[in-house]
PDB file of N, CA and C in Angstrom:
ATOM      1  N   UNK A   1      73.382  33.015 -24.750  1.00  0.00           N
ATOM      2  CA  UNK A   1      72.414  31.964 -24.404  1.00  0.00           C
ATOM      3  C   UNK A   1      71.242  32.600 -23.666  1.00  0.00           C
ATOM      4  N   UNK A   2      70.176  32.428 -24.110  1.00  0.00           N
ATOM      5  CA  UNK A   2      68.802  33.094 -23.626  1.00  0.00           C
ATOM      6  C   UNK A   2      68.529  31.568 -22.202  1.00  0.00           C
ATOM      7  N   UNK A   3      67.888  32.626 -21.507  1.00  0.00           N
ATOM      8  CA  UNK A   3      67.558  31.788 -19.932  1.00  0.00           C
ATOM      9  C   UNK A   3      66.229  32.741 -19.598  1.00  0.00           C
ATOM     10  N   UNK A   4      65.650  32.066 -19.098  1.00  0.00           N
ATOM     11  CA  UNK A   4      64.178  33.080 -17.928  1.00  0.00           C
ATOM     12  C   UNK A   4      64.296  32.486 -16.885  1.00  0.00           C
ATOM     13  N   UNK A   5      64.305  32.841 -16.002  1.00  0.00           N
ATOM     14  CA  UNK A   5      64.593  32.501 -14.670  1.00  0.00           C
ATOM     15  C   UNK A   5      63.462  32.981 -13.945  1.00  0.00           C
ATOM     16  N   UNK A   6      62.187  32.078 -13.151  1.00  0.00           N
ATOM     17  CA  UNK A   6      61.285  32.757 -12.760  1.00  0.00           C
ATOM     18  C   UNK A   6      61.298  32.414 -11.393  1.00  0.00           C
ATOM     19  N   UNK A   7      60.766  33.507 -10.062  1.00  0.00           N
ATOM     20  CA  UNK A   7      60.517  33.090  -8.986  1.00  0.00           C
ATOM     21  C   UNK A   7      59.263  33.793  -8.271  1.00  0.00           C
ATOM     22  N   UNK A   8      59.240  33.243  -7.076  1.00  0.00           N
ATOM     23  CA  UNK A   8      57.761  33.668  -6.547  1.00  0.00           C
ATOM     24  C   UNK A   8      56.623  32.656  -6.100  1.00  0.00           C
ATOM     25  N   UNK A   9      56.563  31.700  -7.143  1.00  0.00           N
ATOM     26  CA  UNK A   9      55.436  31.197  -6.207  1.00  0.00           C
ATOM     27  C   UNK A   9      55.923  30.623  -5.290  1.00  0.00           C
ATOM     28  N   UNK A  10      54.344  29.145  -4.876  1.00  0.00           N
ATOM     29  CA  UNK A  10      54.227  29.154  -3.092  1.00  0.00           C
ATOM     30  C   UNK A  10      52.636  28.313  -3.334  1.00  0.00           C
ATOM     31  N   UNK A  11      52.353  28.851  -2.409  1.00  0.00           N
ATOM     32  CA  UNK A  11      51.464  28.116  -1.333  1.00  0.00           C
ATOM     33  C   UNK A  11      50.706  29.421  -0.533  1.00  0.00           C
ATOM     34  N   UNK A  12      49.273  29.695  -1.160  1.00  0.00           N
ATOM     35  CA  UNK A  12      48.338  31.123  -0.391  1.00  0.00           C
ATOM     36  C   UNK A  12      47.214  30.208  -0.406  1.00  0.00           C
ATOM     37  N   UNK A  13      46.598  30.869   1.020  1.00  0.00           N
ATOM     38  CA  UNK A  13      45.225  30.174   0.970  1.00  0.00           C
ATOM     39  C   UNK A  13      44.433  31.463  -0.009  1.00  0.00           C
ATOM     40  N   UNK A  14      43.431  30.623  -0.400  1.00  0.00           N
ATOM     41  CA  UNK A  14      42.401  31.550  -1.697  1.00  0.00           C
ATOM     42  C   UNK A  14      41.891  33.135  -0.715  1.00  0.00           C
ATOM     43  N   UNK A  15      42.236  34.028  -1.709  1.00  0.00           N
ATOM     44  CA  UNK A  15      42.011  35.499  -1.407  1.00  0.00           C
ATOM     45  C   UNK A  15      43.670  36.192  -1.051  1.00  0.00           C
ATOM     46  N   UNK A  16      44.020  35.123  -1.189  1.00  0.00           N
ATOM     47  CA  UNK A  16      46.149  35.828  -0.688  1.00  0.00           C
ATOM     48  C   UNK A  16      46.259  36.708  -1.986  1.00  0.00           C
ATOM     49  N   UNK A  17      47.998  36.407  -1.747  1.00  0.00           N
ATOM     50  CA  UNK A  17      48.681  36.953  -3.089  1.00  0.00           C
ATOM     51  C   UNK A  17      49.722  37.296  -3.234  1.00  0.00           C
ATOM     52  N   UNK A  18      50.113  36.722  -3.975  1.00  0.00           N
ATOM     53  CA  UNK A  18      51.766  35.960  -4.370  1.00  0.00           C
ATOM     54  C   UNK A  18      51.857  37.434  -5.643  1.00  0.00           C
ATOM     55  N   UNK A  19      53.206  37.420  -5.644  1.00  0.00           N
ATOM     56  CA  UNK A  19      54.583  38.235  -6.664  1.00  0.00           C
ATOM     57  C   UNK A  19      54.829  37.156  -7.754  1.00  0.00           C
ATOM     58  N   UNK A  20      54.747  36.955  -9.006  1.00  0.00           N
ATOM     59  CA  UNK A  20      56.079  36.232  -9.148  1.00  0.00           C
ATOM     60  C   UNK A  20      57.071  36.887 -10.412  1.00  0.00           C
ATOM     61  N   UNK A  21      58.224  36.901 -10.173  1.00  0.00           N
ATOM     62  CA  UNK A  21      59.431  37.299 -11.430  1.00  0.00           C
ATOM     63  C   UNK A  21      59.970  36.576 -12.282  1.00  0.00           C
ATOM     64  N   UNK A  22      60.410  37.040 -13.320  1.00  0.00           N
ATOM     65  CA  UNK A  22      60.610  36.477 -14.324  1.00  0.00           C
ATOM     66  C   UNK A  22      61.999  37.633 -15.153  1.00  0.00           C
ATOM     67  N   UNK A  23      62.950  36.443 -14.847  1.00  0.00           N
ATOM     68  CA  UNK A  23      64.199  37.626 -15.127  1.00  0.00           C
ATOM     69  C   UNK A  23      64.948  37.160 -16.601  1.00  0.00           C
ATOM     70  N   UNK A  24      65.139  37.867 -17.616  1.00  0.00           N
ATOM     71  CA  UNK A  24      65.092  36.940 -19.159  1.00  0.00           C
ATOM     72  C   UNK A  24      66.827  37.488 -19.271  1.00  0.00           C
ATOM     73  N   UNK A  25      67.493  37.356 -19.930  1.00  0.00           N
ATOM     74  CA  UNK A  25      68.595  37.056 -20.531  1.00  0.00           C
ATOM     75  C   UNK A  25      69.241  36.594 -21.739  1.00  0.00           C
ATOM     76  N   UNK A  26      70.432  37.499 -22.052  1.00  0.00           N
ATOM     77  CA  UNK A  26      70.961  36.616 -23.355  1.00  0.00           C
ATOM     78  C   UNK A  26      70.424  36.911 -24.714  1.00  0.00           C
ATOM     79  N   UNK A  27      69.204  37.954 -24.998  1.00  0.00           N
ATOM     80  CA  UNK A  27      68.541  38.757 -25.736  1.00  0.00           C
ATOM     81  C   UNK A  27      67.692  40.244 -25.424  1.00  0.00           C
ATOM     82  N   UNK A  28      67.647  40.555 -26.502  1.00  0.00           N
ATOM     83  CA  UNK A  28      66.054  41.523 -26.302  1.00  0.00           C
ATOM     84  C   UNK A  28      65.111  40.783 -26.655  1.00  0.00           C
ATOM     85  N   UNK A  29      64.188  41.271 -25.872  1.00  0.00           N
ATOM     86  CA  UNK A  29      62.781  40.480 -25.597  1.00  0.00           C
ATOM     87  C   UNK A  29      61.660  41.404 -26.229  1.00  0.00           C
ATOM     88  N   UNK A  30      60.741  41.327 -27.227  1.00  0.00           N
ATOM     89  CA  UNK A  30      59.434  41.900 -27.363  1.00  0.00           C
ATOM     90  C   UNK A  30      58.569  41.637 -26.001  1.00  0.00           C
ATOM     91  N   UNK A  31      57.419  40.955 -26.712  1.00  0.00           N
ATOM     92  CA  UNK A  31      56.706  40.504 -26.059  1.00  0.00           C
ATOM     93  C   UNK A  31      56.995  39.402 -24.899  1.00  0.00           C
ATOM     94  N   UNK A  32      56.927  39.852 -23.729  1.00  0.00           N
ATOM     95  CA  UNK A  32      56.715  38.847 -22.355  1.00  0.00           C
ATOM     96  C   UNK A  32      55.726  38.707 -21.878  1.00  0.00           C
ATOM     97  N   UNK A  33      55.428  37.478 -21.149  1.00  0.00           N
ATOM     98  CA  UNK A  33      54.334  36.959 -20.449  1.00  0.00           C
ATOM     99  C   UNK A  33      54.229  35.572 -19.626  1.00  0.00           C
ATOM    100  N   UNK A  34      53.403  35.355 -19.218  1.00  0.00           N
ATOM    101  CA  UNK A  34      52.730  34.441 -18.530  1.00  0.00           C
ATOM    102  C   UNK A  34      51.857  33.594 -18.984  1.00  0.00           C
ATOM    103  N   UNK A  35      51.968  32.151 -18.905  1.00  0.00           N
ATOM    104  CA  UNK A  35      51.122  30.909 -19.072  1.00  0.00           C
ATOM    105  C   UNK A  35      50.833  30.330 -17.737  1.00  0.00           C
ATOM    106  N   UNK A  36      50.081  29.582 -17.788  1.00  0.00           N
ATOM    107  CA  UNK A  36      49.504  28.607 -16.803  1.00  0.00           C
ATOM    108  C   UNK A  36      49.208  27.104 -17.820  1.00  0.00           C
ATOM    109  N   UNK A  37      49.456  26.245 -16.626  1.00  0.00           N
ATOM    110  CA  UNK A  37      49.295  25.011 -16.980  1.00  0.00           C
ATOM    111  C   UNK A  37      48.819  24.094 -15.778  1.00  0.00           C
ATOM    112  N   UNK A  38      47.018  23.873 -15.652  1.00  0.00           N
ATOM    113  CA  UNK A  38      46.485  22.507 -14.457  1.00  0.00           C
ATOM    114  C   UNK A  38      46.884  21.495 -14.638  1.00  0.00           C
ATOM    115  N   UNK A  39      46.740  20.348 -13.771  1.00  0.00           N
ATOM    116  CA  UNK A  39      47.014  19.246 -14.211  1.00  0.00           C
ATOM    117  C   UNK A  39      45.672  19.023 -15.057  1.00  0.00           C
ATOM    118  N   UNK A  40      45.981  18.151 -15.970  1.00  0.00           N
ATOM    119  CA  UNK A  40      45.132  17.673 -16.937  1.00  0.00           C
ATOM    120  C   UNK A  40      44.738  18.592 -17.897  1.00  0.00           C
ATOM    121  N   UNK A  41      44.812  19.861 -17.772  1.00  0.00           N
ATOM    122  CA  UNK A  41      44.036  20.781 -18.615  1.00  0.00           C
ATOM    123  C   UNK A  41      45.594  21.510 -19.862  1.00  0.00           C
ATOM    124  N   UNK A  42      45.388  22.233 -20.600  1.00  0.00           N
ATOM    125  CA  UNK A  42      46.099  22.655 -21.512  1.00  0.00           C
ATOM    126  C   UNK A  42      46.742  23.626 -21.133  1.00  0.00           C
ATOM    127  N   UNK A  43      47.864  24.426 -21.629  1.00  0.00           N
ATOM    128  CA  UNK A  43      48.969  25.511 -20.911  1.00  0.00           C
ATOM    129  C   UNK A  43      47.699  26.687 -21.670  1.00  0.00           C
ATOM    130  N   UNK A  44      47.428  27.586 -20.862  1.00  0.00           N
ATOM    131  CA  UNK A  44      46.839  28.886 -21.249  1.00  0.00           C
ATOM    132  C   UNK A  44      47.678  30.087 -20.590  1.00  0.00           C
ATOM    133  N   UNK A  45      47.345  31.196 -21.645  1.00  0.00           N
ATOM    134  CA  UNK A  45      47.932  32.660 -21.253  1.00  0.00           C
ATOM    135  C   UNK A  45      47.062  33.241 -19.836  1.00  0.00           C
ATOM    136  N   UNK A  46      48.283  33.650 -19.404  1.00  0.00           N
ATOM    137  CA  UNK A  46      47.853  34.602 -18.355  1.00  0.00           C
ATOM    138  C   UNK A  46      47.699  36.004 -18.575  1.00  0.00           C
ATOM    139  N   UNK A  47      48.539  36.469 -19.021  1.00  0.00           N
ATOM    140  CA  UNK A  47      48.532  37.646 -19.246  1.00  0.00           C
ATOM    141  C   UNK A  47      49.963  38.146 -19.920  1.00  0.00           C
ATOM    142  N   UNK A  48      50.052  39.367 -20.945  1.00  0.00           N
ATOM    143  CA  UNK A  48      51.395  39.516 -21.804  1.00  0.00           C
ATOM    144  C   UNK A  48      51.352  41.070 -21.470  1.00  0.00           C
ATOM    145  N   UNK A  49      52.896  41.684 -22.014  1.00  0.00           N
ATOM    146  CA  UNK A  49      53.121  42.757 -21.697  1.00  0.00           C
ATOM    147  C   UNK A  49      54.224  43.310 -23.266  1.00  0.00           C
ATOM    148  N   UNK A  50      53.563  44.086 -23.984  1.00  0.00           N
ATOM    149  CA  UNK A  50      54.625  44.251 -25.277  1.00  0.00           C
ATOM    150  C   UNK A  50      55.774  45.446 -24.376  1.00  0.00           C
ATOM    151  N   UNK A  51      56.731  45.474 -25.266  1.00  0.00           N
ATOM    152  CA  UNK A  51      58.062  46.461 -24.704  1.00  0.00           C
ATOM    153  C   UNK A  51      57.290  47.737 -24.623  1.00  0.00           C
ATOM    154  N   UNK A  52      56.220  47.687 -25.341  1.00  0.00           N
ATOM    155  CA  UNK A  52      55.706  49.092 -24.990  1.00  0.00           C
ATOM    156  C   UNK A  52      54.687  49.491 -23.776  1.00  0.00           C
ATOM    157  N   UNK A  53      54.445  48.324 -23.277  1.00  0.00           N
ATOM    158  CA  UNK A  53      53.669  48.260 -21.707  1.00  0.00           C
ATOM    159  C   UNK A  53      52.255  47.929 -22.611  1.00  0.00           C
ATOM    160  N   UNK A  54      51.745  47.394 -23.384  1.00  0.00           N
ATOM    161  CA  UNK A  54      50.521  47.209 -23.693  1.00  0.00           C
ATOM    162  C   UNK A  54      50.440  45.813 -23.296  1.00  0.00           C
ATOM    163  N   UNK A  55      49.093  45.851 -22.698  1.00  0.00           N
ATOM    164  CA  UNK A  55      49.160  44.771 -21.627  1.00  0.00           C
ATOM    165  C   UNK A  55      47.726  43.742 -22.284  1.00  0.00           C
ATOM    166  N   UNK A  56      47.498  42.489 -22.008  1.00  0.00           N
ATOM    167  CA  UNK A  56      46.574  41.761 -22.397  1.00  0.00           C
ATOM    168  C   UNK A  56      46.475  40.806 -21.716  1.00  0.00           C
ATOM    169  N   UNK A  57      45.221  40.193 -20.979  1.00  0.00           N
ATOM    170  CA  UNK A  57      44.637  39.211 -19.727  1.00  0.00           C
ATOM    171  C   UNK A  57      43.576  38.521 -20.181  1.00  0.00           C
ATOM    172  N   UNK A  58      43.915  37.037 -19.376  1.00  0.00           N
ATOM    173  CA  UNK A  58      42.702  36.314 -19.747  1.00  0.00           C
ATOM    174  C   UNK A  58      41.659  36.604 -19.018  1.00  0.00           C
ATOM    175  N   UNK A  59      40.290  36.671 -19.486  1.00  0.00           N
ATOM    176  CA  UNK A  59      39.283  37.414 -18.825  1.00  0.00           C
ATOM    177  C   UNK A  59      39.018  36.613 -17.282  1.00  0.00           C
ATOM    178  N   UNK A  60      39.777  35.557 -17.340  1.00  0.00           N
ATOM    179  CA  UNK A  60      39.420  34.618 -15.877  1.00  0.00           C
ATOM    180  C   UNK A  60      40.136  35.379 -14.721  1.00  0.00           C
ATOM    181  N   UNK A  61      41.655  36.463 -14.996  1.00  0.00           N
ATOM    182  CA  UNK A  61      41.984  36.888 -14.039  1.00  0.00           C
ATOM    183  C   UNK A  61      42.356  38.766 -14.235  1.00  0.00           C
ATOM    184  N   UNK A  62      41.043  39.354 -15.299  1.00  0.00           N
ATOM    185  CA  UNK A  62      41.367  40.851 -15.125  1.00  0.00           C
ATOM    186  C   UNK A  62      40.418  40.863 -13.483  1.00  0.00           C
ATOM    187  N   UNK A  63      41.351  41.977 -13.340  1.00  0.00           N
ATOM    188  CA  UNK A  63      40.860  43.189 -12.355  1.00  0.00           C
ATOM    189  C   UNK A  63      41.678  41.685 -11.333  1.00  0.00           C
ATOM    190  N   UNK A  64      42.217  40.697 -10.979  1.00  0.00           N
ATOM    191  CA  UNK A  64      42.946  40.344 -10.129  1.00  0.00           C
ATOM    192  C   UNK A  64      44.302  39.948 -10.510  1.00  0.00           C
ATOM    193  N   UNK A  65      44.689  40.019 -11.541  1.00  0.00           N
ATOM    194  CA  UNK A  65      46.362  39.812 -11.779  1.00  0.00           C
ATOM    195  C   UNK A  65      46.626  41.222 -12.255  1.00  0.00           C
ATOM    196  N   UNK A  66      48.187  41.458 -12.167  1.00  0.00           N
ATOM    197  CA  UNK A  66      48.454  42.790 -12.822  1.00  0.00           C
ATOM    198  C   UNK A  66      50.062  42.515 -13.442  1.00  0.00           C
ATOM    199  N   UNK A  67      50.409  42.567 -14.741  1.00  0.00           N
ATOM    200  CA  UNK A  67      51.365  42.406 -15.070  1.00  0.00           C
ATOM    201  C   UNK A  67      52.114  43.397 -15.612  1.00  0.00           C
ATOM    202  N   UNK A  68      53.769  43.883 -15.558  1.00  0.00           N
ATOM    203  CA  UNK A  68      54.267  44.161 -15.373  1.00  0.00           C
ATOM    204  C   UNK A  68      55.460  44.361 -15.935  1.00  0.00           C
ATOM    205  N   UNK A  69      56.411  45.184 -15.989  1.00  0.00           N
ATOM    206  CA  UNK A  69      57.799  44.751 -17.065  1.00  0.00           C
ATOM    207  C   UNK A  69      58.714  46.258 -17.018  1.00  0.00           C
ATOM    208  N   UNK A  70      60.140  45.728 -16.818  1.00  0.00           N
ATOM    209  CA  UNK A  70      61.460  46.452 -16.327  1.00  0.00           C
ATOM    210  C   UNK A  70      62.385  46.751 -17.653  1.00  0.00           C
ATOM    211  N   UNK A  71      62.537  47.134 -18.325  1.00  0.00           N
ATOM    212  CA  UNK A  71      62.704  47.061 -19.852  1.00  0.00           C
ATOM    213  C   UNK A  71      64.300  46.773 -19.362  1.00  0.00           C
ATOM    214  N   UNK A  72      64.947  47.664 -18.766  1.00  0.00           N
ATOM    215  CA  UNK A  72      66.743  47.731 -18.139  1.00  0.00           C
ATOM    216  C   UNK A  72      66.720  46.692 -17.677  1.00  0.00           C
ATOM    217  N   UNK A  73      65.570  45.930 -17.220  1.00  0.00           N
ATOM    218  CA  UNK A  73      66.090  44.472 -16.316  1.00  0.00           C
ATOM    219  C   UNK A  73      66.144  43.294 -16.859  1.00  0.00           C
ATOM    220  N   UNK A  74      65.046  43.700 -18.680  1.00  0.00           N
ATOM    221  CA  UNK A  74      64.356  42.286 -19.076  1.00  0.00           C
ATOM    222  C   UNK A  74      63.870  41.838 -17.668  1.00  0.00           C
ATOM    223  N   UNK A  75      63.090  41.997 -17.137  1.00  0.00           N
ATOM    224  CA  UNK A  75      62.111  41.417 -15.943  1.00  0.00           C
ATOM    225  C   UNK A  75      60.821  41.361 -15.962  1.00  0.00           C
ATOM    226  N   UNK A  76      60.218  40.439 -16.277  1.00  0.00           N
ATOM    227  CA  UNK A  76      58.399  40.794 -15.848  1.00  0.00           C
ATOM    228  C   UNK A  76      57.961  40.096 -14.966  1.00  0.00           C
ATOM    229  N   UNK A  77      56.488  40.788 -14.194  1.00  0.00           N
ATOM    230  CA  UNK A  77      56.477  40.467 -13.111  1.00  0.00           C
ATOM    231  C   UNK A  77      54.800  40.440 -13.255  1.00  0.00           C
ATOM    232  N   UNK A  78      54.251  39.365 -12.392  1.00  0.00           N
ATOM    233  CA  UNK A  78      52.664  38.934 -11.978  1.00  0.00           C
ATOM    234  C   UNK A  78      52.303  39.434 -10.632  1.00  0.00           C
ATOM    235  N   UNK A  79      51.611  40.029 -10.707  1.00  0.00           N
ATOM    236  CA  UNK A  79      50.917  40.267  -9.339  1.00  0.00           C
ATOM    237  C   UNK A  79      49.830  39.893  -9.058  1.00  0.00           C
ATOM    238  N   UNK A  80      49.939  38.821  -8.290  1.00  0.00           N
ATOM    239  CA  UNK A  80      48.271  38.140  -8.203  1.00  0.00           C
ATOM    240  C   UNK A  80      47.517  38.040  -6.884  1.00  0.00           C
ATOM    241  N   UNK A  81      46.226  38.587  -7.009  1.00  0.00           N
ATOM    242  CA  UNK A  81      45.594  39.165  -5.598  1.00  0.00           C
ATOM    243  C   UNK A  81      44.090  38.537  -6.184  1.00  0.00           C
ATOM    244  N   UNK A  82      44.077  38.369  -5.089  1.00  0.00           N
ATOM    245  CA  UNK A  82      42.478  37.484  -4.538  1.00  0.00           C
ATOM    246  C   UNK A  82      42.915  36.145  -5.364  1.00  0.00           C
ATOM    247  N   UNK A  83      43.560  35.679  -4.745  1.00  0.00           N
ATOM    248  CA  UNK A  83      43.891  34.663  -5.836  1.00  0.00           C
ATOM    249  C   UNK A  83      42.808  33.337  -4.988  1.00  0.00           C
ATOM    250  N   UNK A  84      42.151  32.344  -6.340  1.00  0.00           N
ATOM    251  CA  UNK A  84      41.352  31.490  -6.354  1.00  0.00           C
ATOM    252  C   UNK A  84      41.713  30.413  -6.140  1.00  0.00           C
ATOM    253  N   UNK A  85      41.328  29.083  -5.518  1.00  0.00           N
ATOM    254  CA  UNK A  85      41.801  27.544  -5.718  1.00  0.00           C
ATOM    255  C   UNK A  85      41.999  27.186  -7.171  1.00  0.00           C
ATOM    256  N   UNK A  86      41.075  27.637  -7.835  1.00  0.00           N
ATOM    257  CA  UNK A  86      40.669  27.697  -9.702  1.00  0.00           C
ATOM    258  C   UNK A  86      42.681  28.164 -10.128  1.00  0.00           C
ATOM    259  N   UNK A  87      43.359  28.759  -9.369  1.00  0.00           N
ATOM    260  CA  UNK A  87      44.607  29.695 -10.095  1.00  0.00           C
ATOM    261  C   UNK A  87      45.598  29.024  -9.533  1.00  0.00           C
ATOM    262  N   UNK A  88      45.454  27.656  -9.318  1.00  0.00           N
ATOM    263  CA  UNK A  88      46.526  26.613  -9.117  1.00  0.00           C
ATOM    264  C   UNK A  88      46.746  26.095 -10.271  1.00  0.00           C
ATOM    265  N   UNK A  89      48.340  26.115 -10.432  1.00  0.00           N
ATOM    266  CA  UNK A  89      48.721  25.983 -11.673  1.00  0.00           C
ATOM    267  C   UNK A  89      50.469  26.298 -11.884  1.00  0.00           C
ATOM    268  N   UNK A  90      51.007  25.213 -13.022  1.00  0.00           N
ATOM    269  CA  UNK A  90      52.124  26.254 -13.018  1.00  0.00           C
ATOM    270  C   UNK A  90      52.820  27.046 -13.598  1.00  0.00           C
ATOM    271  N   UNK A  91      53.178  27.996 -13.436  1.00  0.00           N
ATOM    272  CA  UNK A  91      53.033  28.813 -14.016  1.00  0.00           C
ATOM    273  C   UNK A  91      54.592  29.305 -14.630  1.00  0.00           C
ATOM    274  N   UNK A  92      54.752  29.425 -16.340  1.00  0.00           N
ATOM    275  CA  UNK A  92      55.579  29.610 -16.914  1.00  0.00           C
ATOM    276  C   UNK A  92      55.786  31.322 -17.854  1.00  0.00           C
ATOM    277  N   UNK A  93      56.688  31.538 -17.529  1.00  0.00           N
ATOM    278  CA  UNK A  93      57.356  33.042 -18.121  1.00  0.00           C
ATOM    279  C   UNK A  93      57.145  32.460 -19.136  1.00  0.00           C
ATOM    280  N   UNK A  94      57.355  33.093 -20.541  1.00  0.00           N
ATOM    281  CA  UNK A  94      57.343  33.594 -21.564  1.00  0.00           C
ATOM    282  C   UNK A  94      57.832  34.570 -22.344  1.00  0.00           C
ATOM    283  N   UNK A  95      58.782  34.441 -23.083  1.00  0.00           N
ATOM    284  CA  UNK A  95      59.418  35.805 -23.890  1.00  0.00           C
ATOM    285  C   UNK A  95      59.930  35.721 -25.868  1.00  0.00           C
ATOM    286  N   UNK A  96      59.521  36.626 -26.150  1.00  0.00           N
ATOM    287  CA  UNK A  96      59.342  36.339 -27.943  1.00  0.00           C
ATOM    288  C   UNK A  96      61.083  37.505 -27.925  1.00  0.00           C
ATOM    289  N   UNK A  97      61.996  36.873 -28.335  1.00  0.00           N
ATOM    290  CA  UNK A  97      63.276  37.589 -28.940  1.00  0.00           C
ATOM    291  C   UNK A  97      62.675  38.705 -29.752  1.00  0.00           C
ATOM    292  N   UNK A  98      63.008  39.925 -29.571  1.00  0.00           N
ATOM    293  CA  UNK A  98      62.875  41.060 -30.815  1.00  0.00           C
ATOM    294  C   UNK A  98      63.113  40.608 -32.030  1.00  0.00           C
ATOM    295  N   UNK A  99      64.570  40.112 -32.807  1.00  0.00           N
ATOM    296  CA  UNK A  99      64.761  39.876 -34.050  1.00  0.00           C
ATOM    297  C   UNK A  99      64.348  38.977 -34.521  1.00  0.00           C
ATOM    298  N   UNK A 100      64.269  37.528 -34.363  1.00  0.00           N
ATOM    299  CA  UNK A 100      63.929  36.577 -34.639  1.00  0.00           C
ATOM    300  C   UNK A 100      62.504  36.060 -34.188  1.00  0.00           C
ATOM    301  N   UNK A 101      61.701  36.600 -33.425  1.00  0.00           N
ATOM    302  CA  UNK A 101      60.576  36.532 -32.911  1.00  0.00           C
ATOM    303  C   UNK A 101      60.452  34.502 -32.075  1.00  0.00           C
ATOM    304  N   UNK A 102      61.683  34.119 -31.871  1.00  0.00           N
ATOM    305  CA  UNK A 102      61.667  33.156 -31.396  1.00  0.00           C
ATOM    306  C   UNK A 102      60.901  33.234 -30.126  1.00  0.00           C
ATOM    307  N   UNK A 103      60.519  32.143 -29.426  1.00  0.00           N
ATOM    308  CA  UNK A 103      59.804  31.822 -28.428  1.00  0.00           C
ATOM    309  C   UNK A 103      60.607  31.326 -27.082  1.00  0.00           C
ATOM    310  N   UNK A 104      60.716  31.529 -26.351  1.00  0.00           N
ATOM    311  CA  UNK A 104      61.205  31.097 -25.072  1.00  0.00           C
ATOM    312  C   UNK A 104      60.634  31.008 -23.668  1.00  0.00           C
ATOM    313  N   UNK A 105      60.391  29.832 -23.024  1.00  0.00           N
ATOM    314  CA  UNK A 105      59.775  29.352 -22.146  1.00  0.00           C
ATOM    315  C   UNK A 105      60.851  29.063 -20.798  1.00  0.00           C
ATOM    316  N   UNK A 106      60.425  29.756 -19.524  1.00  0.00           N
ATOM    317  CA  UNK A 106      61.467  29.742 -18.638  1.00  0.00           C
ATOM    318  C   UNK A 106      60.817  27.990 -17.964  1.00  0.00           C
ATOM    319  N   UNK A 107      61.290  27.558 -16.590  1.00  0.00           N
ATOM    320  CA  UNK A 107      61.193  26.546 -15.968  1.00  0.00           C
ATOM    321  C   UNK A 107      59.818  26.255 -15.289  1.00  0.00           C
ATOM    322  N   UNK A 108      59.296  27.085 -15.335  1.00  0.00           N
ATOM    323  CA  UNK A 108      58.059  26.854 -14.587  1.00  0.00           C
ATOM    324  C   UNK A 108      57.959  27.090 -13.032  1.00  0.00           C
ATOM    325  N   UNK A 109      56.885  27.876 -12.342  1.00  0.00           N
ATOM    326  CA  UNK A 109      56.565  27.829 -10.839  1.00  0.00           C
ATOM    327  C   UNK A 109      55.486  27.222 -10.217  1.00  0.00           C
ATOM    328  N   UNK A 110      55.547  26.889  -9.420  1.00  0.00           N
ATOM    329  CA  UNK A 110      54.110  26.035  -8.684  1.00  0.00           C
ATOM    330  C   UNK A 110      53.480  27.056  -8.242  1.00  0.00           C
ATOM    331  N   UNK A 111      52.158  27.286  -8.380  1.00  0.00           N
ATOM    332  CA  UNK A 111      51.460  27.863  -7.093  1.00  0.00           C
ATOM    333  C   UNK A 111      50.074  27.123  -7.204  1.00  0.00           C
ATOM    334  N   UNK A 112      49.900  27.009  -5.432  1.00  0.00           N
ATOM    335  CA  UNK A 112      48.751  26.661  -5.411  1.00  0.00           C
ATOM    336  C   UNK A 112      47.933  27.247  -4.774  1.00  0.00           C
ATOM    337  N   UNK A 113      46.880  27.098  -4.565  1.00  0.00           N
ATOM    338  CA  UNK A 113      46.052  28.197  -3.958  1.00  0.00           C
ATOM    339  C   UNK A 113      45.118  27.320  -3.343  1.00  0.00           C
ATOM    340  N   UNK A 114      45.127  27.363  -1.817  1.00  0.00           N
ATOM    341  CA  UNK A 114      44.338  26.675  -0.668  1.00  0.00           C
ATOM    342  C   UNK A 114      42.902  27.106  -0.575  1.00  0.00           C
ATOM    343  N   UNK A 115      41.846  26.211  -0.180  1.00  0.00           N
ATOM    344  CA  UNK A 115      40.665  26.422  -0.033  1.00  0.00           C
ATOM    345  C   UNK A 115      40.508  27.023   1.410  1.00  0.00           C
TER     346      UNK A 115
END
């Protein structure tokens, strides 16, 4: 049974910066990553990481997120610095199974980011 289990966010006032993990299970994983979802607005990518460390960001958070990945752990991880009121959101793992290229979406984290 595949699970993502993500933790980390919180509550930073704008310019902080939150960790968050994302621990997958129950498969091999290709591609992992990160979504965001505002209220009202649509779930967008944050940023992905292939098994081979090739990495890809939405241009709203290069040069301040940095993502990450433990291949022995299935783990990926967000690192988010200078973080904005704009980067409240919550924020869901992501992982594509190697064989089947299925899709899997962990529970989601809150973060918000204080003015």
């Amino acid at each position: 049974q595949v699970q993502l289990v993500e933790s980390g966010g919180g509550l930073v006032q704008a310019g902080g910066s939150l960790r968050l993990s994302c621990a997958a299970s129950g498969s091999i994983f290709s591609t992992m990553g990160w979504y965001r979802q505002a209220p009202g607005k649509q779930r967008e990518l944050v940023a992905s990481i292939t098994r081979g460390g090739s990495t890809n960001y939405a241009d709203s958070v290069k040069g301040r997120f940095t993502i990450s990945r433990d291949n022995a752990k299935d783990t990926v991880y967000l690192q988010m610095n200078s973080l904005k009121p704009e980067d409240t959101a919550v924020y869901y793992c992501n992982a594509d199974q190697f064989v089947t290229r299925q899709t899997f979406w962990g529970q989601g984290t809150q973060v918000t980011v204080s003015s």
